[in-house]
PDB file of N, CA and C in Angstrom:
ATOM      1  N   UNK A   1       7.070   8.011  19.461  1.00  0.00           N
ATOM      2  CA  UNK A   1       7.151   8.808  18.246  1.00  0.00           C
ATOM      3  C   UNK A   1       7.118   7.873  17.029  1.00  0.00           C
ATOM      4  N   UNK A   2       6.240   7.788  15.999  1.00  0.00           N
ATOM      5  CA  UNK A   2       5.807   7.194  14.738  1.00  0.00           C
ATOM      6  C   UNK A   2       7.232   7.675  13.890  1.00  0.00           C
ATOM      7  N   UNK A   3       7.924   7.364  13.034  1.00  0.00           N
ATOM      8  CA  UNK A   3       8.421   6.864  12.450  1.00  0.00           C
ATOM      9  C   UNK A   3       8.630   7.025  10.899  1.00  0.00           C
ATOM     10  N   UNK A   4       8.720   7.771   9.931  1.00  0.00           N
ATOM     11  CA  UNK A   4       8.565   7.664   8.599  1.00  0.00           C
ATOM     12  C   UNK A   4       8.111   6.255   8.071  1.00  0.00           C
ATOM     13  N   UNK A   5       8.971   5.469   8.403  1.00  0.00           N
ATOM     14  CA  UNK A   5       8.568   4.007   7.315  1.00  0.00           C
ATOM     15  C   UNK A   5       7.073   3.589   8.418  1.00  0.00           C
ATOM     16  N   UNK A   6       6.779   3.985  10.031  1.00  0.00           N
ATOM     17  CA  UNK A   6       5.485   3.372  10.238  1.00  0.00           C
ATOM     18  C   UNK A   6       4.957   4.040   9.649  1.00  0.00           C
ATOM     19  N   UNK A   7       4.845   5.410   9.709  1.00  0.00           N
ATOM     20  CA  UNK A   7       3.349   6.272   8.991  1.00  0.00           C
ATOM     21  C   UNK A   7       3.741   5.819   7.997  1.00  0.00           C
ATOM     22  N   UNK A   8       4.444   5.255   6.953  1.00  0.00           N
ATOM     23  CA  UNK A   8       3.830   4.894   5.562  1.00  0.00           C
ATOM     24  C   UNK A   8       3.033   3.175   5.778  1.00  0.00           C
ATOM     25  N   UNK A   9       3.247   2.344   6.687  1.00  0.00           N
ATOM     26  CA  UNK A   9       3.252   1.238   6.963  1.00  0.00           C
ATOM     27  C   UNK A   9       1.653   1.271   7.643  1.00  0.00           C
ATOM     28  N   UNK A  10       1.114   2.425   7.795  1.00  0.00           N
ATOM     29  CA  UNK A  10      -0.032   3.280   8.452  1.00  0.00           C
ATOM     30  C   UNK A  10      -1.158   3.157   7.648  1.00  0.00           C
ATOM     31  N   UNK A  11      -0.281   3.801   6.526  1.00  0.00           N
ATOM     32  CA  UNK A  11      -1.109   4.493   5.124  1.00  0.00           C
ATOM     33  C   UNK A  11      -1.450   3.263   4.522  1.00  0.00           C
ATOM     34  N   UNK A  12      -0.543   2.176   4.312  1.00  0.00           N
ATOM     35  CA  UNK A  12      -0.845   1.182   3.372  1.00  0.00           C
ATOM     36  C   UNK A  12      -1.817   0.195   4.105  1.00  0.00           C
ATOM     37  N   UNK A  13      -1.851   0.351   5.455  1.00  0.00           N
ATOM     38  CA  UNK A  13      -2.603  -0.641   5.782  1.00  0.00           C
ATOM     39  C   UNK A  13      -3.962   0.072   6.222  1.00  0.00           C
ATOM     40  N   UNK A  14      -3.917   1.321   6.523  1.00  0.00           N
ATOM     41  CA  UNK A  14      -5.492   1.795   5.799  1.00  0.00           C
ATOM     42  C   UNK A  14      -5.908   1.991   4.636  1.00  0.00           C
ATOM     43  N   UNK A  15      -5.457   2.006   3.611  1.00  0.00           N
ATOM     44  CA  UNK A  15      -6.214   1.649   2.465  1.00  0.00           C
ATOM     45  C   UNK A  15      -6.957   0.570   2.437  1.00  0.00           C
ATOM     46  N   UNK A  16      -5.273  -0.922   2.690  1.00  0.00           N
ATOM     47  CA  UNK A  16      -6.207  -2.188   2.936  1.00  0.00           C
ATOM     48  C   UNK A  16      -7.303  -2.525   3.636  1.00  0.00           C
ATOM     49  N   UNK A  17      -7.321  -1.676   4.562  1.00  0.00           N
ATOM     50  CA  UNK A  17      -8.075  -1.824   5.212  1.00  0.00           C
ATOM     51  C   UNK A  17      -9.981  -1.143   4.864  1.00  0.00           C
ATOM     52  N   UNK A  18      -9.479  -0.164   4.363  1.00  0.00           N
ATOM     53  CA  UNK A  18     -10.770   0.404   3.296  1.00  0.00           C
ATOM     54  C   UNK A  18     -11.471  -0.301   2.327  1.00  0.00           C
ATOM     55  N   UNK A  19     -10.319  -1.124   1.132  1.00  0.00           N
ATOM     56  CA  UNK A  19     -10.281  -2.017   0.403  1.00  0.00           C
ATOM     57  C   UNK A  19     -11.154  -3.200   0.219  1.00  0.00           C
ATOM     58  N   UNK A  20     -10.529  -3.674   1.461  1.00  0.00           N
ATOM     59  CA  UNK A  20     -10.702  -5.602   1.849  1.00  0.00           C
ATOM     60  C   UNK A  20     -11.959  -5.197   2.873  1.00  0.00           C
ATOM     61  N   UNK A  21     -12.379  -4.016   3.896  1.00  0.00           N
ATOM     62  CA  UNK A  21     -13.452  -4.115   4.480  1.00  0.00           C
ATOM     63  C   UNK A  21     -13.585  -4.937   5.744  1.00  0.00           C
ATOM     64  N   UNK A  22     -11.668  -5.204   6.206  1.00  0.00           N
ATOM     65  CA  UNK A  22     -11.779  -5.408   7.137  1.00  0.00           C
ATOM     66  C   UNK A  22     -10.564  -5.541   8.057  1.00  0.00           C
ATOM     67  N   UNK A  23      -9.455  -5.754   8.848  1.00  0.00           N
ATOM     68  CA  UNK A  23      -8.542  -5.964   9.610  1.00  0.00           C
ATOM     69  C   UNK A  23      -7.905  -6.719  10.001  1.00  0.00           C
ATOM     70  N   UNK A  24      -8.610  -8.407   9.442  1.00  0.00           N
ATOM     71  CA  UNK A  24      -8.168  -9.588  10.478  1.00  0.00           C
ATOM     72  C   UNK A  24      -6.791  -9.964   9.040  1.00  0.00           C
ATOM     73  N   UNK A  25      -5.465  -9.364   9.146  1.00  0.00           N
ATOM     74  CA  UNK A  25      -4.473  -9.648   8.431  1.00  0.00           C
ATOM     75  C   UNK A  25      -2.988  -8.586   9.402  1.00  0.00           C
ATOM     76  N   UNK A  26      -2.330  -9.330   9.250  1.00  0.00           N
ATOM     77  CA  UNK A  26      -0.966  -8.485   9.830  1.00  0.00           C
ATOM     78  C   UNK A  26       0.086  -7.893   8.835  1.00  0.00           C
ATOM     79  N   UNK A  27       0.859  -7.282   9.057  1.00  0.00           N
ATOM     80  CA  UNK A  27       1.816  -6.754   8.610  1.00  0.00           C
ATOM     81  C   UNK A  27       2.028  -7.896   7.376  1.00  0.00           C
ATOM     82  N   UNK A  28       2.680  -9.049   7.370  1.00  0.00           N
ATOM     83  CA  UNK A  28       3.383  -9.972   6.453  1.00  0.00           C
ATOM     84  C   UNK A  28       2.498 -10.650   5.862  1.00  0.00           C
ATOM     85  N   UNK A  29       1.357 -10.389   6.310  1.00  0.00           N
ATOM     86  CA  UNK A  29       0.494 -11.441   4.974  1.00  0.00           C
ATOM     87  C   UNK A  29       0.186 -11.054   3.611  1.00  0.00           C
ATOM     88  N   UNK A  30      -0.003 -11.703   2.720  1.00  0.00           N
ATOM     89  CA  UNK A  30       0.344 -11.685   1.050  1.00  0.00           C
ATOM     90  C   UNK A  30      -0.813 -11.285   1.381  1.00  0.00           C
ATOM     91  N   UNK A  31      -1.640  -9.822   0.166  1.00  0.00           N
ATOM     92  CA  UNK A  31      -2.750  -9.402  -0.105  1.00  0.00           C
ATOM     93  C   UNK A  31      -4.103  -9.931  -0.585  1.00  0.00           C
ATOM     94  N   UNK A  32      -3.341 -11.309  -1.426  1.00  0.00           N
ATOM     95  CA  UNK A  32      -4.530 -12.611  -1.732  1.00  0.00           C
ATOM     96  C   UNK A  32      -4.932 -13.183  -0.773  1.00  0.00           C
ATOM     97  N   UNK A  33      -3.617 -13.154   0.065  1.00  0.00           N
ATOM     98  CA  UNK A  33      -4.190 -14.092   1.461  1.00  0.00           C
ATOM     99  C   UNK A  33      -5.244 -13.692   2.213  1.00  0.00           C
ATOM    100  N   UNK A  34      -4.965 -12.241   2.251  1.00  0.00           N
ATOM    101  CA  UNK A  34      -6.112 -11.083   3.464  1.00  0.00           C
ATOM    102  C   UNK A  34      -7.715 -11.193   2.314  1.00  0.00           C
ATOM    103  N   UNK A  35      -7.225 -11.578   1.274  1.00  0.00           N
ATOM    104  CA  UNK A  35      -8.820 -11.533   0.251  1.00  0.00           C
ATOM    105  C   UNK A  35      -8.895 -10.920  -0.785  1.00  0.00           C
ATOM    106  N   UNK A  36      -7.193 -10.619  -0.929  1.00  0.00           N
ATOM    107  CA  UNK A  36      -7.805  -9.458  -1.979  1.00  0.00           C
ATOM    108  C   UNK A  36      -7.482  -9.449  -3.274  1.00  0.00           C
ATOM    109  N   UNK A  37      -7.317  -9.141  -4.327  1.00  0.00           N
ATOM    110  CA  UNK A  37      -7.561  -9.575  -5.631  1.00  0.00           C
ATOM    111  C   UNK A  37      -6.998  -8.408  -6.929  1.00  0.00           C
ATOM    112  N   UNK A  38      -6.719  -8.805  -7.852  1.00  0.00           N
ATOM    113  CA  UNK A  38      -5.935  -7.705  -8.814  1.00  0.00           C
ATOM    114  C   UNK A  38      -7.156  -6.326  -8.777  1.00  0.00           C
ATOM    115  N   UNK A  39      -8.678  -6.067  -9.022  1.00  0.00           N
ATOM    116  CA  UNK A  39      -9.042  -5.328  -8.836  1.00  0.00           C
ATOM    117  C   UNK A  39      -8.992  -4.260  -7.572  1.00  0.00           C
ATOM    118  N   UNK A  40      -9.223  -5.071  -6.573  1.00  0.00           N
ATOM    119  CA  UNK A  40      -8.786  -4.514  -4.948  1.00  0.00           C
ATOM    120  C   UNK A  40      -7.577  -3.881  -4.977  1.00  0.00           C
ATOM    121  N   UNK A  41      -6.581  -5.031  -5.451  1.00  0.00           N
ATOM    122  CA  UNK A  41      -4.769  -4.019  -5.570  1.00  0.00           C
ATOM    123  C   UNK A  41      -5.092  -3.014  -6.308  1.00  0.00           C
ATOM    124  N   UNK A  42      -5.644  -2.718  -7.419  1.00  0.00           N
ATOM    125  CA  UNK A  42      -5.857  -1.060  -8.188  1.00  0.00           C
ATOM    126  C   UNK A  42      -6.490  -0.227  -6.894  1.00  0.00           C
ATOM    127  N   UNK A  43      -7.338  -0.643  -6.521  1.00  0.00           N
ATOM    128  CA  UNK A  43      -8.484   0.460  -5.708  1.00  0.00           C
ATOM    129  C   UNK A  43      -7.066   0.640  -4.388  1.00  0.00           C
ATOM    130  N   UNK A  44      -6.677  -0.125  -4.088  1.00  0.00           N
ATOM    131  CA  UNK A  44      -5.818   0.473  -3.232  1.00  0.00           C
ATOM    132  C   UNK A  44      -4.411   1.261  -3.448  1.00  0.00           C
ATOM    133  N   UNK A  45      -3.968   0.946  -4.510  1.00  0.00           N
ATOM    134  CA  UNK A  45      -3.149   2.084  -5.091  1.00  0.00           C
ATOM    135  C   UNK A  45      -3.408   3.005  -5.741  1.00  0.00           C
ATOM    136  N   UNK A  46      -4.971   3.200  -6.122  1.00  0.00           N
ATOM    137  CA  UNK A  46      -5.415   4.693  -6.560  1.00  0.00           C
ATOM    138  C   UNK A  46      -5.731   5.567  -5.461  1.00  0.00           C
ATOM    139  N   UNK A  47      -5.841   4.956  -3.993  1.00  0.00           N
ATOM    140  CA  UNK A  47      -6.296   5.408  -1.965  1.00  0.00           C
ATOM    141  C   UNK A  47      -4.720   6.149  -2.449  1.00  0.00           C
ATOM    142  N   UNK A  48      -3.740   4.985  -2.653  1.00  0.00           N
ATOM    143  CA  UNK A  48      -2.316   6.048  -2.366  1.00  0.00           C
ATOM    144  C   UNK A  48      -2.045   6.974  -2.946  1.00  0.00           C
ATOM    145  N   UNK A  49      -2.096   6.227  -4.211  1.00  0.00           N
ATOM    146  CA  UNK A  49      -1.942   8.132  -5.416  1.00  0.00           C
ATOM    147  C   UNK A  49      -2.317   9.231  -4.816  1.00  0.00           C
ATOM    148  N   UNK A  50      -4.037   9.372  -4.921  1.00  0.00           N
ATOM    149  CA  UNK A  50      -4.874  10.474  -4.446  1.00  0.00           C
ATOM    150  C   UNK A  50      -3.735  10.812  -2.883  1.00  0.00           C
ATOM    151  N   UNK A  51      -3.714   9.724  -1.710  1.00  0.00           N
ATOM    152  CA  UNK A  51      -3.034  10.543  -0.607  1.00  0.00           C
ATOM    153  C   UNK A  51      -1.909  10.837  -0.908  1.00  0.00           C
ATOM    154  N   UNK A  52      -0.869  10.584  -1.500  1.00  0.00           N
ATOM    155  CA  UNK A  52       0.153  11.025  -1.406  1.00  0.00           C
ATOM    156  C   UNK A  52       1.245  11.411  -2.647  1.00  0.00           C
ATOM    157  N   UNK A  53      -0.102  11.424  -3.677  1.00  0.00           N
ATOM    158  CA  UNK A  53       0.552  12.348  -4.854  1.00  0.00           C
ATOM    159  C   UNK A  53       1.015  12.270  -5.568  1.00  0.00           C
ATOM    160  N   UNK A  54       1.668  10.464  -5.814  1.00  0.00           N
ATOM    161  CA  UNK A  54       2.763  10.056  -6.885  1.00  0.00           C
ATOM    162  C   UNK A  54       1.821   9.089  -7.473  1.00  0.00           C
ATOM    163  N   UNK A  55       2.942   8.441  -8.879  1.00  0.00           N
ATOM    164  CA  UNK A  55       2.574   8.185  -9.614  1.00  0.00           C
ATOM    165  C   UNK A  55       3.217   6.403  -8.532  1.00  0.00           C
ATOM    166  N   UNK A  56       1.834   5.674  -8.730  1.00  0.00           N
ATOM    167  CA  UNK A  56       2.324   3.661  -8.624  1.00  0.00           C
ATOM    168  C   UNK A  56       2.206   3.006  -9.259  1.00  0.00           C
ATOM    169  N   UNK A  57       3.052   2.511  -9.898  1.00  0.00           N
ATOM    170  CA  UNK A  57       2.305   1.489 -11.050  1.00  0.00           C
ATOM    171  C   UNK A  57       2.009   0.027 -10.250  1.00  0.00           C
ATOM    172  N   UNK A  58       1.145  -0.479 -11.153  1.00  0.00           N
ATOM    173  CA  UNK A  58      -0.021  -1.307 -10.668  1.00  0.00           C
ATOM    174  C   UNK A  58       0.668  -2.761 -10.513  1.00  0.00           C
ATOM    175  N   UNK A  59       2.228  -3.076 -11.031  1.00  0.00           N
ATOM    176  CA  UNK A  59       2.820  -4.263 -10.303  1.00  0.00           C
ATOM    177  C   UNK A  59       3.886  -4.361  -9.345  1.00  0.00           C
ATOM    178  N   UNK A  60       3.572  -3.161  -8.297  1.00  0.00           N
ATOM    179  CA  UNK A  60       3.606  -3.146  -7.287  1.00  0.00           C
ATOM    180  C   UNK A  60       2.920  -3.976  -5.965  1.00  0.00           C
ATOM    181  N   UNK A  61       2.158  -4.569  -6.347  1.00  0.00           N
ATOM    182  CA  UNK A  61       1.450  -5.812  -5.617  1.00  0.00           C
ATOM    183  C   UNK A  61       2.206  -7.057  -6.023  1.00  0.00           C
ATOM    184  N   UNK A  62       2.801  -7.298  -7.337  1.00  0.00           N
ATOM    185  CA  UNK A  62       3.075  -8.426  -7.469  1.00  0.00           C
ATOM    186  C   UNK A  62       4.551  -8.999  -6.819  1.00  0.00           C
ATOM    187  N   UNK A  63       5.024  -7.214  -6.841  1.00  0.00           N
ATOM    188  CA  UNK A  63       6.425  -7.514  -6.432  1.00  0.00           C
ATOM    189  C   UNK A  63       6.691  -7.398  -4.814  1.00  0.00           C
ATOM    190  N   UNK A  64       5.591  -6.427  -4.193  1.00  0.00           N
ATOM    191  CA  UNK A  64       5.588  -6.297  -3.164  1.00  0.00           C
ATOM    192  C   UNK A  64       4.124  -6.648  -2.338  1.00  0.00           C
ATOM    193  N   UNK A  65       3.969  -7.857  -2.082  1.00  0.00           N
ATOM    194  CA  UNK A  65       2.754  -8.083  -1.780  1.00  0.00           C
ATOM    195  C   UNK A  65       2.087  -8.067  -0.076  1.00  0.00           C
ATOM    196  N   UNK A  66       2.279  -7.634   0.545  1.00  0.00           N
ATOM    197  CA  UNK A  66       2.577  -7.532   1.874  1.00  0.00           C
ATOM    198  C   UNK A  66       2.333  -6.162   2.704  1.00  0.00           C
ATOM    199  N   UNK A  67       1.999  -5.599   3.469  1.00  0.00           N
ATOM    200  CA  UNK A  67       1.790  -4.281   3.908  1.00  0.00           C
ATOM    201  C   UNK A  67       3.276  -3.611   4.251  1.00  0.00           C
ATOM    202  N   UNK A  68       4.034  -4.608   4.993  1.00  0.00           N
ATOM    203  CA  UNK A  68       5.411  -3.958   5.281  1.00  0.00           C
ATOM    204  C   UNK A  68       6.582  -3.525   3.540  1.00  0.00           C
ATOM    205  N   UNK A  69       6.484  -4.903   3.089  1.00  0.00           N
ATOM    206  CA  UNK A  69       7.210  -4.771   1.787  1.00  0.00           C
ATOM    207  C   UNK A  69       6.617  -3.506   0.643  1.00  0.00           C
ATOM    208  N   UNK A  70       5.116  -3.305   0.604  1.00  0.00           N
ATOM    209  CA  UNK A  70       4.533  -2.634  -0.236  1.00  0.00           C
ATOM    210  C   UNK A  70       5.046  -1.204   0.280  1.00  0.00           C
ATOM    211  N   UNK A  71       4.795  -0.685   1.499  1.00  0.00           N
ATOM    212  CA  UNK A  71       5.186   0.426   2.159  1.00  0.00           C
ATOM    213  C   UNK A  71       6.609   0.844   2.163  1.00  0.00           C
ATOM    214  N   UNK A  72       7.483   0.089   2.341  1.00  0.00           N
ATOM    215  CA  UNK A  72       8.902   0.292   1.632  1.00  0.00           C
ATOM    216  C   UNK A  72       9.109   0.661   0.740  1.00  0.00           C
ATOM    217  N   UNK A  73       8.170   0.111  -0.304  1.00  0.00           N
ATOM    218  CA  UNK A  73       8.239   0.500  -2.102  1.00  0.00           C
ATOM    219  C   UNK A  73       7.937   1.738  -2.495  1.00  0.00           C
ATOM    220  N   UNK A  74       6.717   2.172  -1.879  1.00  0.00           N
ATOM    221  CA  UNK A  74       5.789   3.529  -2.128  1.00  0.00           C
ATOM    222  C   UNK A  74       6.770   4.613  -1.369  1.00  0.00           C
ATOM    223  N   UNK A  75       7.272   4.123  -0.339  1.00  0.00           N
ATOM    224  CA  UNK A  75       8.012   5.187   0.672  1.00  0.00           C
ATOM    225  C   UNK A  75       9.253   5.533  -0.443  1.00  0.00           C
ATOM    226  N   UNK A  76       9.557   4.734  -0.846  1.00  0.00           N
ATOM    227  CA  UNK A  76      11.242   4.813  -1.999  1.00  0.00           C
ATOM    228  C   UNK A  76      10.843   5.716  -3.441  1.00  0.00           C
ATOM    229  N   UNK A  77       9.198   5.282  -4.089  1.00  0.00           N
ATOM    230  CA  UNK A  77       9.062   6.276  -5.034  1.00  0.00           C
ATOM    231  C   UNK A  77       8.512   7.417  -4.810  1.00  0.00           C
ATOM    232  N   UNK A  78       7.865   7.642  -3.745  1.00  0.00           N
ATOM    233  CA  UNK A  78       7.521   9.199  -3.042  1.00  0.00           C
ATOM    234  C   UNK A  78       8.561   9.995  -2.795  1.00  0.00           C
ATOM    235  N   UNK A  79       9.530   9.395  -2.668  1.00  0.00           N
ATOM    236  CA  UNK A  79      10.558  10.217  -2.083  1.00  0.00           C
ATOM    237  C   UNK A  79      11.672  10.384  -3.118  1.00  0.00           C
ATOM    238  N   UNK A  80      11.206   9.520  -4.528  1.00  0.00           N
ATOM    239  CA  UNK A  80      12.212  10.260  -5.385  1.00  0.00           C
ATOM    240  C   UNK A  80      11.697  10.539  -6.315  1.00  0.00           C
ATOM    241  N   UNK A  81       9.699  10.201  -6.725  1.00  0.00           N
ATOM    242  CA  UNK A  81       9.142  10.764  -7.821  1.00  0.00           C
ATOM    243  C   UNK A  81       8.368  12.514  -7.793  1.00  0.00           C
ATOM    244  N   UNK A  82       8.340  13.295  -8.796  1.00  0.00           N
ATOM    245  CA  UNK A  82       7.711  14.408  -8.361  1.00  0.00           C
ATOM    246  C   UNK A  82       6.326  14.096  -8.531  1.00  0.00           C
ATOM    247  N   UNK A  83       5.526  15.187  -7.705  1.00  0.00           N
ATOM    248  CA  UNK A  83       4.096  14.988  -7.295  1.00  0.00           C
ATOM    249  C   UNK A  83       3.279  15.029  -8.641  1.00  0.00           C
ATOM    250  N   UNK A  84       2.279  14.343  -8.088  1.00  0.00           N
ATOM    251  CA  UNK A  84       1.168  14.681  -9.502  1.00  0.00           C
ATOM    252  C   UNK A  84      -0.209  15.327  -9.175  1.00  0.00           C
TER     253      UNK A  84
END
């Protein structure tokens, strides 16, 4: 049985995965590391908005750069921001 924090841990790493265009990165690697870049971090937090309705602001990569850490973050303001 999946998990609240995996299905968000799900979500964030299919975006990245939409994003970057490809898979070879794990859970803990920094988003520069996997390739990806301040434009890429927008395109992947506008994947989340659209899925799941809230509002992210865009230094959310800086603070949480990582698929596990980022997914923690988004999971904490989904669940206390109202939808948009």
């Amino acid at each position: 049985m999946t998990t609240p924090e995996q299905a968000m841990e799900d979500q964030v790493r299919a975006a990245w995965v939409e994003v970057l265009g490809h898979d070879d990165f794990d859970d803990d690697t920094p988003f520069l590391e996997a390739g990806g870049h301040s434009l890429k971090a927008t395109q992947v937090l506008v994947r989340l908005r659209r899925r799941l309705g809230v509002r992210l602001p865009n230094r959310l990569f800086f603070d949480h750069p990582t698929v596990r850490e980022l997914a923690v973050a988004v999971a904490r303001i989904a669940a206390t921001s109202p939808r948009v």
